[in-house]
Protein backbone atom coordinates (compact mmCIF):
# COMPACT_ATOMS: atom_id res chain seq x y z
CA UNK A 1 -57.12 68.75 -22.46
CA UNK A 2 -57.18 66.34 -19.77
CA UNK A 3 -57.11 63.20 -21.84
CA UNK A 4 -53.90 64.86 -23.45
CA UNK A 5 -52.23 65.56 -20.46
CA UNK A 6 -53.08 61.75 -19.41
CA UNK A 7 -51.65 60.41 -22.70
CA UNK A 8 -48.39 62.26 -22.29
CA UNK A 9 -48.05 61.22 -19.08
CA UNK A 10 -48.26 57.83 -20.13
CA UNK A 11 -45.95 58.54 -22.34
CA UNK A 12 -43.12 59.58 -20.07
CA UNK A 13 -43.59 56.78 -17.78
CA UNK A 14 -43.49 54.42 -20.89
CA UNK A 15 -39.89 56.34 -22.15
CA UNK A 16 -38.86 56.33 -18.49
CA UNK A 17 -39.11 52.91 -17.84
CA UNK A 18 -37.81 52.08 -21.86
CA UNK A 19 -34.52 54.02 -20.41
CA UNK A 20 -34.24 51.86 -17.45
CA UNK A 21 -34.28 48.67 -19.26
CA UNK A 22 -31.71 50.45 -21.86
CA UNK A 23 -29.62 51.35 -19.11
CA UNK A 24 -29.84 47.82 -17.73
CA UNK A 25 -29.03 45.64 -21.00
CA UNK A 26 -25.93 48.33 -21.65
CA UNK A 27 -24.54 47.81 -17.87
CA UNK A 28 -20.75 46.04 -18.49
CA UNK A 29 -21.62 45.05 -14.32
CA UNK A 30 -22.03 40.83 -14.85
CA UNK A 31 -25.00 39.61 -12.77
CA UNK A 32 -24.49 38.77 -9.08
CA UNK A 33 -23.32 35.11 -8.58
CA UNK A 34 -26.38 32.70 -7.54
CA UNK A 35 -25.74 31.13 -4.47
CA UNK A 36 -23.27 27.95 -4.18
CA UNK A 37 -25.40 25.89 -1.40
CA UNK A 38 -22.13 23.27 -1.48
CA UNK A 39 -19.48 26.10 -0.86
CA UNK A 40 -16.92 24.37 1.23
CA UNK A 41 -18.31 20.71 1.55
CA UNK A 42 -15.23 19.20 -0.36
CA UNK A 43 -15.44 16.41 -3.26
CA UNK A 44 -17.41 13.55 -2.59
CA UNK A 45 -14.18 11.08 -3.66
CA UNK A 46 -12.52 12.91 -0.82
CA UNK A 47 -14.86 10.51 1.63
CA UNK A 48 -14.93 7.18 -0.71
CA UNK A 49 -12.05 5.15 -2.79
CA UNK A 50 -11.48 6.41 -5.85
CA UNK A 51 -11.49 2.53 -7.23
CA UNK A 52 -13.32 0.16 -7.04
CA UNK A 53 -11.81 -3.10 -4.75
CA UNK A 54 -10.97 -5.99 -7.46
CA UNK A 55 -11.28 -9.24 -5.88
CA UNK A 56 -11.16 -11.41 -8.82
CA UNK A 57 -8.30 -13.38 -10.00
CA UNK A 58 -5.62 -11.65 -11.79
CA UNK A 59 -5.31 -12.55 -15.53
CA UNK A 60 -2.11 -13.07 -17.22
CA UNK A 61 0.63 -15.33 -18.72
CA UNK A 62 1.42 -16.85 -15.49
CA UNK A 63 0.94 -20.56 -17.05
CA UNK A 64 4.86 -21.35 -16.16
CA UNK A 65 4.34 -20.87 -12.44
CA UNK A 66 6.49 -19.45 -9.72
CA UNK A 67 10.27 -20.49 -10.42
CA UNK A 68 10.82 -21.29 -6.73
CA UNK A 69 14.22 -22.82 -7.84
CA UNK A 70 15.47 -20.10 -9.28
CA UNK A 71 14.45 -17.77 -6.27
CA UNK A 72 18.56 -17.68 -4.75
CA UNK A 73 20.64 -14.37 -3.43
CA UNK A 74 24.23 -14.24 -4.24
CA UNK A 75 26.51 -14.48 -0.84
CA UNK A 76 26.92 -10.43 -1.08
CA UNK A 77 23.03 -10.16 -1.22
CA UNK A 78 22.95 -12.27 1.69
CA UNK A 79 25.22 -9.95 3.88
CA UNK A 80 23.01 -7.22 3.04
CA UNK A 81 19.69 -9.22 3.74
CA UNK A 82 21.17 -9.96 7.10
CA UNK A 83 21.99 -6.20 8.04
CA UNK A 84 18.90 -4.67 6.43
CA UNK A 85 16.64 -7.35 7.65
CA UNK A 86 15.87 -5.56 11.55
CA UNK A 87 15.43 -1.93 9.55
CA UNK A 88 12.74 -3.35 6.86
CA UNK A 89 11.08 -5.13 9.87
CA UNK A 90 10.45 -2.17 11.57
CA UNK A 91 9.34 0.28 9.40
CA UNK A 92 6.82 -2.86 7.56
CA UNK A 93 5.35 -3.38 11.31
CA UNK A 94 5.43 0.63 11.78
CA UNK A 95 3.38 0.86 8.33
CA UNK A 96 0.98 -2.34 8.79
CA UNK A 97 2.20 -4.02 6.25
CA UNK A 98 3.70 -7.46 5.82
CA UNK A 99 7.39 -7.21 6.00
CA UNK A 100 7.39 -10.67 3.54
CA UNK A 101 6.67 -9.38 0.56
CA UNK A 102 8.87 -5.70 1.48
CA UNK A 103 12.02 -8.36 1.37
CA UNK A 104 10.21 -10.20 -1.75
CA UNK A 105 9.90 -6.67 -3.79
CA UNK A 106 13.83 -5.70 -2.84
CA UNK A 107 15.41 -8.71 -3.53
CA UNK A 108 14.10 -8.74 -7.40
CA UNK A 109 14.44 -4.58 -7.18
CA UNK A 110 17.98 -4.66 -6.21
CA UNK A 111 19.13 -7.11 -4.48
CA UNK A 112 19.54 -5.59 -1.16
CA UNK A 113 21.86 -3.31 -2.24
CA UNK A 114 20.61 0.75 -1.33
CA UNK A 115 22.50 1.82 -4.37
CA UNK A 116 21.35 0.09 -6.79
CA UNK A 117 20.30 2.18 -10.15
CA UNK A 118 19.14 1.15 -13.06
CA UNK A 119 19.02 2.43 -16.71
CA UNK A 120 15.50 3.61 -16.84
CA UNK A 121 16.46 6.04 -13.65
CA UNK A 122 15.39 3.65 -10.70
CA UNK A 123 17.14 4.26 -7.83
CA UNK A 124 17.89 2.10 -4.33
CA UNK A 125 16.68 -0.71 -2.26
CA UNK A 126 13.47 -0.45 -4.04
CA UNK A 127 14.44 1.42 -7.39
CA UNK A 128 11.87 4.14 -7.23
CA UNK A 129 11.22 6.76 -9.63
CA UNK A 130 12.01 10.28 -9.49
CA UNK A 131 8.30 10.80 -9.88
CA UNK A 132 6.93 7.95 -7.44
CA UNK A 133 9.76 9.28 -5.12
CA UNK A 134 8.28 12.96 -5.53
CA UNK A 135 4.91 11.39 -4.77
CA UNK A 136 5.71 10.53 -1.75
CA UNK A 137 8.05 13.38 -0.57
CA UNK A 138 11.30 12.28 -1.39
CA UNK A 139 14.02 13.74 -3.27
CA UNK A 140 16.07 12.03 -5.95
CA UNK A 141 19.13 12.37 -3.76
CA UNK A 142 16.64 10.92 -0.39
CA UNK A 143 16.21 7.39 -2.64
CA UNK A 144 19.70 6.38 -1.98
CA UNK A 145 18.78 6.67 2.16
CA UNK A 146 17.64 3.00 2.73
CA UNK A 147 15.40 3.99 5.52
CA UNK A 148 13.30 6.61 3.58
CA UNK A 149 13.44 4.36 0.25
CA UNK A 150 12.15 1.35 2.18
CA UNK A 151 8.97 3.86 3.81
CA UNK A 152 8.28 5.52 0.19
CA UNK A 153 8.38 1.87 -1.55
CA UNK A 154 5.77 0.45 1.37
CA UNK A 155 3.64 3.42 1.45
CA UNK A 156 3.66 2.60 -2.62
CA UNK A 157 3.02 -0.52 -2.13
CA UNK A 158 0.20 0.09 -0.11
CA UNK A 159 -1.61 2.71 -1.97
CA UNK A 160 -1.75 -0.17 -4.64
CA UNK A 161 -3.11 -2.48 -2.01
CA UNK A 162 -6.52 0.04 -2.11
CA UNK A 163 -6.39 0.66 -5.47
CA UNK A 164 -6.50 -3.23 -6.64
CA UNK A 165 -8.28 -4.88 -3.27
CA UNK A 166 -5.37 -6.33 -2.29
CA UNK A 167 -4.71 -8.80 -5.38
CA UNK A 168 -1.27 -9.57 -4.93
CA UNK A 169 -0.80 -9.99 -9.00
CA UNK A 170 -2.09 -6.88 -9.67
CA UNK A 171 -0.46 -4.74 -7.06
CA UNK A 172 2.97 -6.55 -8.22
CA UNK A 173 2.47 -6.01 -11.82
CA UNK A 174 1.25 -2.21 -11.01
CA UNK A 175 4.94 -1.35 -8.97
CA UNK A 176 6.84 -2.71 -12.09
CA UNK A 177 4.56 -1.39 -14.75
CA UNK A 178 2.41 1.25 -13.22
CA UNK A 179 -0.62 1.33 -12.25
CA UNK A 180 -1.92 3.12 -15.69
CA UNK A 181 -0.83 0.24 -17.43
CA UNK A 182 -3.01 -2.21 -15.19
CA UNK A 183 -5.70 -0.17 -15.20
CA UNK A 184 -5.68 0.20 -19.13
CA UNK A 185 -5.48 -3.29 -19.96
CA UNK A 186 -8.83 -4.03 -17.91
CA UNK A 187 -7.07 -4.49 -14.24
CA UNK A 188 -5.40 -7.43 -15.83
CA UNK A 189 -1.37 -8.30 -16.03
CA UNK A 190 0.25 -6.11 -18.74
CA UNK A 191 0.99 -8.58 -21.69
CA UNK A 192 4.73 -7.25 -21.17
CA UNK A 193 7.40 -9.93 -20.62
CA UNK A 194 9.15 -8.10 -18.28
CA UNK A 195 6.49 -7.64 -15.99
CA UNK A 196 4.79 -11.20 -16.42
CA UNK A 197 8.63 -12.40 -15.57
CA UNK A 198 8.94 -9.20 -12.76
CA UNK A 199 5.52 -11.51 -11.08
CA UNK A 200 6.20 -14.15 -11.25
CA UNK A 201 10.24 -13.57 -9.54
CA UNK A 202 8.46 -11.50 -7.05
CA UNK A 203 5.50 -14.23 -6.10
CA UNK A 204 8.69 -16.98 -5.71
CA UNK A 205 10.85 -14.72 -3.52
CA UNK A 206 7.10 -14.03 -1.27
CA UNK A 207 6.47 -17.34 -1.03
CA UNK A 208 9.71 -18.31 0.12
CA UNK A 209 9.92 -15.83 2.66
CA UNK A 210 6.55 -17.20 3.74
CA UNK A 211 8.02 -20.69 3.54
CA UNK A 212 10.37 -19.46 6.19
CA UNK A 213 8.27 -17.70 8.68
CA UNK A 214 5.62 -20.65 8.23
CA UNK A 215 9.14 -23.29 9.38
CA UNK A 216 10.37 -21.03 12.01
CA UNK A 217 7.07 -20.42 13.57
CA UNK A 218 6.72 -24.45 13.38
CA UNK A 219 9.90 -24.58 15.25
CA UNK A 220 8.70 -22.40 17.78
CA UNK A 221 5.71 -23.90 18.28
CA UNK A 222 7.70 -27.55 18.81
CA UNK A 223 9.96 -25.96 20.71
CA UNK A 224 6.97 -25.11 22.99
CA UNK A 225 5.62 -28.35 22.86
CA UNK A 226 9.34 -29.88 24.15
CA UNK A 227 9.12 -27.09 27.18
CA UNK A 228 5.51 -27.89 28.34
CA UNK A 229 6.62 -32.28 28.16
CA UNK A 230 9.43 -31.28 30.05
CA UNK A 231 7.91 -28.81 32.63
CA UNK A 232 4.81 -31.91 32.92
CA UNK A 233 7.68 -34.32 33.65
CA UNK A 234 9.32 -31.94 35.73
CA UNK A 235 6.17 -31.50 37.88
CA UNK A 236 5.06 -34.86 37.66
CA UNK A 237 8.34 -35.95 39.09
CA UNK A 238 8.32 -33.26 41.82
CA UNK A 239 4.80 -34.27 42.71
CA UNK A 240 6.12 -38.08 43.05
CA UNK A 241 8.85 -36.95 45.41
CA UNK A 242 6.55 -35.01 47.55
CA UNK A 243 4.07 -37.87 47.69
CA UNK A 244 7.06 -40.21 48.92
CA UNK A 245 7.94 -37.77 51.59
CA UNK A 246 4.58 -37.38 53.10
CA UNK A 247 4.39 -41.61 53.01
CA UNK A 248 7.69 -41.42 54.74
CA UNK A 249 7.17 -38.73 57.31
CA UNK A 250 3.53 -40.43 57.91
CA UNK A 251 5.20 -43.96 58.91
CA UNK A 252 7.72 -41.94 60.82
CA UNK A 253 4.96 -39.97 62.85
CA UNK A 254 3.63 -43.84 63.39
């Protein structure tokens, strides 16, 4: 009798605990969520660059050089150069970048002229995108302001600085071509003709503009030179003078 009772008791703890693991695999209730230990800690390419710095030459059909020659504004372009020059110069030194190649990307973009357009949908001083002007909070109407065109095209220009290590090639192949197209062809020049042209243009305006800076801070520094002479003579002579009046007021005082 008692070994019965012990065997049905066995038996109703074996169908009670059969009915708790039925109840558990019929639950619709998903499992609880194991803990995320890096809830909150961000992406890791939040804290690095996203690419990698490319510091070796660019590669591309640049065999014919920079057409320095060729590198001329019309008298129009001029005017504008002349009136736009104290704007780009400000917001290039308010960004930390080099005003030189600002003026080098606008002249070949449009010429200095803030409403320029093109076919393809470019738009102002440096014909940008509705999407690259969306990037970098601008409206399509906002790319005719020269002031906000000339901030979205440096802020552009410098985001391609990072992306390509600051190879001038590259970063002016990537603003005419994009930089998916650099990137695709092995962070090489596009083989287009149009952007191997765009380069080169853009390299013989820069170095032009660099030509100038490199002159005028020549003059300067002659200029200087002249000054100092000048002040030297000017003391020396002074110096003389006193000298004679102390030799004079000495035989005097004899």
């Amino acid at each position: 009798m008692l070994i019965a009772r012990g065997v049905c008791s066995s038996v109703s703890i074996a169908l009670a605990m059969l009915g708790l693991l039925s109840a558990c695999s019929d639950s619709t209730e998903p499992p609880p969520a194991p803990l995320d230990r890096y809830a909150g800690r961000g992406m890791r390419s939040d804290g690095i660059r996203p690419y990698a710095e490319t510091t070796a030459p660019a590669l591309g059909d640049l065999s014919r050089g920079v057409p320095l020659s060729t590198m001329a504004l019309s008298a129009v372009a001029l005017r504008r150069q002349h009136d736009l020059t104290p704007l780009i110069d400000t917001l290039a030194l308010s960004e930390h970048f080099d005003a030189d190649l600002v003026h080098a990307v606008i002249s070949q973009e449009s010429s200095y002229n803030p409403m320029a357009g093109s076919p393809k949908g470019a738009a102002g001083l440096m014909q940008l995108m509705p999407a690259t002007a969306a990037r970098f909070g601008l409206t399509a109407a906002e790319r005719f302001d020269p002031a906000k065109n000339i901030r979205a095209g440096i802020r552009y220009l410098k985001v391609l600085a990072q992306m390509f290590g600051g190879n001038l090639d590259l970063m002016i192949a990537a603003y005419n071509a994009g930089e998916g197209a650099v990137l695709k062809y092995g962070r090489h020049i596009p083989p287009y003709r149009e952007t191997q042209t765009y380069v080169r243009r853009v390299k013989g305006f820069y170095a032009r503009y660099r030509q100038r800076v490199r002159q005028r801070q020549m003059l300067a520094s002659m200029l200087d030179a002249d000054e100092r002479r000048l002040m030297d003579r000017s003391r020396t002579a002074e110096d003389a003078r006193d000298r004679e009046l102390a030799r004079e007021r000495s035989l005097i005082g004899e």
